[in-house]
Protein backbone atom coordinates (compact mmCIF):
# COMPACT_ATOMS: atom_id res chain seq x y z
CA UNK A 1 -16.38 110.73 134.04
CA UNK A 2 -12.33 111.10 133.61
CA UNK A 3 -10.68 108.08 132.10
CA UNK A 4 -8.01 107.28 134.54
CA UNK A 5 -5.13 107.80 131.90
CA UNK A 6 -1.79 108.94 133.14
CA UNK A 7 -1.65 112.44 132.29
CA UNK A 8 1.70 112.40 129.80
CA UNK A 9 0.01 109.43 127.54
CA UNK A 10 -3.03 111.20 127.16
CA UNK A 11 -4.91 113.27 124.17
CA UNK A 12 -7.71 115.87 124.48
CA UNK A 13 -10.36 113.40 122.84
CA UNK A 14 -12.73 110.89 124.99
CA UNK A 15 -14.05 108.03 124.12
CA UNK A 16 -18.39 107.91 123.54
CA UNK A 17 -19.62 104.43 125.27
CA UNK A 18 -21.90 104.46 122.41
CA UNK A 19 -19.18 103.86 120.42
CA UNK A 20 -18.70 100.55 122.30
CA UNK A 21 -21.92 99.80 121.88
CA UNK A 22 -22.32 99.68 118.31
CA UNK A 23 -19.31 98.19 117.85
CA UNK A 24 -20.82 95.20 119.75
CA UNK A 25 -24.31 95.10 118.80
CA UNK A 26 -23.97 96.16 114.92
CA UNK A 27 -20.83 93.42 114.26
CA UNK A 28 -21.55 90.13 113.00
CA UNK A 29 -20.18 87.03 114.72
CA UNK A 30 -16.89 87.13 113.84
CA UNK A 31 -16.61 90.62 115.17
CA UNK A 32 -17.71 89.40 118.30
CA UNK A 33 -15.21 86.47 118.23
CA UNK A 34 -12.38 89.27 117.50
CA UNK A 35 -13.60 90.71 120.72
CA UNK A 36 -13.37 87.92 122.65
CA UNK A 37 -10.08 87.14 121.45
CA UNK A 38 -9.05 90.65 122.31
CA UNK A 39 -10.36 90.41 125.92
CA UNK A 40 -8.55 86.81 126.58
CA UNK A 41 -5.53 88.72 124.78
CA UNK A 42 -5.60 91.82 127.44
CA UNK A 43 -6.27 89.32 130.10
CA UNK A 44 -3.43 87.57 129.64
CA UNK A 45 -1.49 90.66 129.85
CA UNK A 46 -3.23 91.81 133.19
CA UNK A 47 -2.18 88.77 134.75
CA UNK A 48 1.04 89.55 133.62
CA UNK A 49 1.42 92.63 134.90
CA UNK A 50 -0.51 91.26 138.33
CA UNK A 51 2.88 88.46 139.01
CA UNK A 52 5.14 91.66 138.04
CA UNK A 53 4.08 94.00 140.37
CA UNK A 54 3.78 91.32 142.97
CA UNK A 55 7.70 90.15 141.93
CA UNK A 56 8.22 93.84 142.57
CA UNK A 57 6.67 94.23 146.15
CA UNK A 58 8.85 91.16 147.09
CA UNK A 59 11.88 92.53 145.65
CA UNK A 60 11.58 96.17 147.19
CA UNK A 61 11.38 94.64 150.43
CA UNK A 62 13.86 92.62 149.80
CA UNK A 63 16.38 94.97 148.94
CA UNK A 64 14.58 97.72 151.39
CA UNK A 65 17.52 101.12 152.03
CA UNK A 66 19.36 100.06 149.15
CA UNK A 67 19.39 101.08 145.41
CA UNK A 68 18.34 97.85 144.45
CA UNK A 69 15.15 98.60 146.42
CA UNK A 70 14.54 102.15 144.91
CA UNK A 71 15.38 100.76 141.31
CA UNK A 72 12.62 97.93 142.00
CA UNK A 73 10.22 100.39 143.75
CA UNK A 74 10.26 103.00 140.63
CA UNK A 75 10.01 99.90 138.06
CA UNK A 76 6.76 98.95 140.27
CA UNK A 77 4.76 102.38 139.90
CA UNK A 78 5.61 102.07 135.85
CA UNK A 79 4.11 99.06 136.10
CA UNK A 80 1.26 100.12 137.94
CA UNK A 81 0.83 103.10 135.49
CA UNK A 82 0.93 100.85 132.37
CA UNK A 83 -1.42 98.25 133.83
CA UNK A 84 -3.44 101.46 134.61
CA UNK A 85 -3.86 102.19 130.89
CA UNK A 86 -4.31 98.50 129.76
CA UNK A 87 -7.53 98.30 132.90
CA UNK A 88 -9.01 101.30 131.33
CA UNK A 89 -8.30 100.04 127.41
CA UNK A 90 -10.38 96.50 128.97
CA UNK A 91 -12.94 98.40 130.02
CA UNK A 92 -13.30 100.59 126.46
CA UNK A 93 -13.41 97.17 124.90
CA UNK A 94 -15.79 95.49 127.20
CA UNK A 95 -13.22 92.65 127.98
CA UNK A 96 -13.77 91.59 131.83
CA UNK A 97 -11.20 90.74 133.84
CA UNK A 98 -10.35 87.54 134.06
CA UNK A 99 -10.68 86.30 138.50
CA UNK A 100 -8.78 83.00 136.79
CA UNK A 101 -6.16 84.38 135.11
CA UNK A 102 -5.26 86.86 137.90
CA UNK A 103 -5.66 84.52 140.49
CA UNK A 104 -3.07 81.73 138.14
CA UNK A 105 -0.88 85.12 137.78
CA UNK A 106 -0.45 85.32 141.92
CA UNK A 107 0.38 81.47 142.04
CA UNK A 108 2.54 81.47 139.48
CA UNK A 109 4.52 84.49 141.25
CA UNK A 110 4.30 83.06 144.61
CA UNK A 111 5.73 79.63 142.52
CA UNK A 112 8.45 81.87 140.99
CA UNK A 113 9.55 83.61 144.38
CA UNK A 114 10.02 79.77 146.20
CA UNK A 115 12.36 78.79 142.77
CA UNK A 116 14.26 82.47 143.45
CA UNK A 117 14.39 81.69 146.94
CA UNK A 118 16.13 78.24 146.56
CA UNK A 119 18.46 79.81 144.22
CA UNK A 120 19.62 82.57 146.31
CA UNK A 121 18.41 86.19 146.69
CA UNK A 122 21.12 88.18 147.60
CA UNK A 123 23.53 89.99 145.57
CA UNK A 124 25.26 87.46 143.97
CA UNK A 125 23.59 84.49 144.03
CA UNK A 126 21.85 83.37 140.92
CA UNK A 127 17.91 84.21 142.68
CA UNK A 128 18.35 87.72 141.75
CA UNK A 129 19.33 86.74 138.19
CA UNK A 130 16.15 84.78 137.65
CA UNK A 131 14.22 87.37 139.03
CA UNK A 132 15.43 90.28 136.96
CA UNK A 133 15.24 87.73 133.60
CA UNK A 134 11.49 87.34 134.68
CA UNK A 135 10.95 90.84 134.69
CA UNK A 136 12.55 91.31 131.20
CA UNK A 137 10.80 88.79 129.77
CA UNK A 138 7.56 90.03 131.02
CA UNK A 139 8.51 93.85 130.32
CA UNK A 140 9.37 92.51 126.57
CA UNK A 141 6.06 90.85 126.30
CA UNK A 142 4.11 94.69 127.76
CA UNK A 143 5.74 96.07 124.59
CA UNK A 144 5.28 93.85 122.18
CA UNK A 145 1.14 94.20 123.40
CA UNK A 146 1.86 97.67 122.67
CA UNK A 147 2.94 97.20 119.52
CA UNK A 148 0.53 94.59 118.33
CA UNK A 149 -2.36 96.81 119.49
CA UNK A 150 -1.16 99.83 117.50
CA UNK A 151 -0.53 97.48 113.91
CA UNK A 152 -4.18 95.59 113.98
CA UNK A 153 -6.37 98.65 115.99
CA UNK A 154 -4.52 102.10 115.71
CA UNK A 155 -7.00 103.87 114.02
CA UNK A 156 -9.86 102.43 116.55
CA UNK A 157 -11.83 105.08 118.43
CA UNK A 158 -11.71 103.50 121.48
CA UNK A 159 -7.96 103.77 121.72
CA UNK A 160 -8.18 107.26 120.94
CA UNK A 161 -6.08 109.61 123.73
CA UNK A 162 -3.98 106.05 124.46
CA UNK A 163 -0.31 107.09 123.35
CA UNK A 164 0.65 102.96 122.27
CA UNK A 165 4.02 104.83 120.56
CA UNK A 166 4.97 106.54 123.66
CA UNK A 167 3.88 103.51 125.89
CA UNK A 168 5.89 100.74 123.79
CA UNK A 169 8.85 103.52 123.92
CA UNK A 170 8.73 103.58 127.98
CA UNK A 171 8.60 99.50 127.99
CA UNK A 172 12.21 99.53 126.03
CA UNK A 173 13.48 101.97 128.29
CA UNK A 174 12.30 99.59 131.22
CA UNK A 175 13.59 96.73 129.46
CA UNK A 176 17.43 98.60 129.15
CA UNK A 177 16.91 99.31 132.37
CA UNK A 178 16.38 95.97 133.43
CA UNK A 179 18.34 93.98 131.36
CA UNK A 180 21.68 96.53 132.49
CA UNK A 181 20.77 95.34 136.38
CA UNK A 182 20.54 91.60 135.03
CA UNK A 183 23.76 91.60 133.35
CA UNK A 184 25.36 93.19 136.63
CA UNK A 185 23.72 90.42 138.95
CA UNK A 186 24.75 87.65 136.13
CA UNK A 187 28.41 89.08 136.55
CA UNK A 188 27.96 88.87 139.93
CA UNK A 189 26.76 85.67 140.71
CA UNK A 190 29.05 84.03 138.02
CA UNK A 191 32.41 85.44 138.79
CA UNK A 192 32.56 85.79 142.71
């Protein structure tokens, strides 16, 4: 079965489930706590990235036939694609999803759109802002996961064919991306 990498962050190699398996079976107990941590780490990323995309959808439709909208619609399937690798990286680690933490992830959006909403969602009003600092502080904390991942399990088999480099470089270039947009709505809604 194909691992459901996108195609530019991929290598040749797969990933043996054996490989999973002894990992699991043959560590002691504080292997198996590292693996927990790991899969409540992850989760909390997933849910994460769940509240993004959702902040996304909301956005697009918000700003629907304008550039605003297509910027937000591209930044959603990066997002997608990202929480695409980190699904497939949960399931090479055995870490299930969490129906808590995704479910708290969808609240805490839905929370998060009402506080936007008071604030003001159009250009120039400070809703956008918040929304777009959101973002940046959730891109910021996809590449930091990244990062972490590659420093304490790099050389791990089961991350083999996941490009962490090339994935924390793509979560900068969303944050720059993000952040320019924020400083144009913070202009915006603070010298009308």
């Amino acid at each position: 079965m194909a691992e459901p990498w996108p195609q530019e962050l991929i290598g040749r190699a797969t990933v043996d489930t054996r490989c999973r398996r002894r990992l699991w079976r043959h560590g002691n107990s504080n292997r198996r706590q590292q693996v927990k941590e790991l899969a409540y780490y992850l989760n909390d990323h997933l849910a994460g990235s769940i509240g993004a995309i959702e902040l996304l959808d909301h956005l697009t439709a918000q700003y629907q036939g304008k550039p605003l909208g297509q910027f937000f619609s591209d930044l959603r399937r990066e997002i997608e694609a990202d929480q695409k690798v980190l699904r497939t990286l949960m399931l090479r680690f055995n870490a299930r999803q969490s129906t808590i933490r995704k479910i708290g992830a969808w609240f805490g959006e839905k929370f998060g759109r009402a506080r936007t909403k008071l604030a003001g969602e159009k250009r120039g009003e400070v809703g956008l802002l918040d929304a777009l600092e959101i973002l940046v502080l959730g891109i910021t904390g996809k590449q930091l996961l990244w990062r972490a991942l590659s420093a304490a399990l790099g050389d791990s088999p089961l991350l083999k064919g996941a490009d962490l480099a090339k994935l924390e470089e793509r979560a900068i270039e969303q944050i720059e991306r993000v952040e320019a947009k924020r400083l144009e709505a913070a202009r915006e809604a603070f010298l009308r």
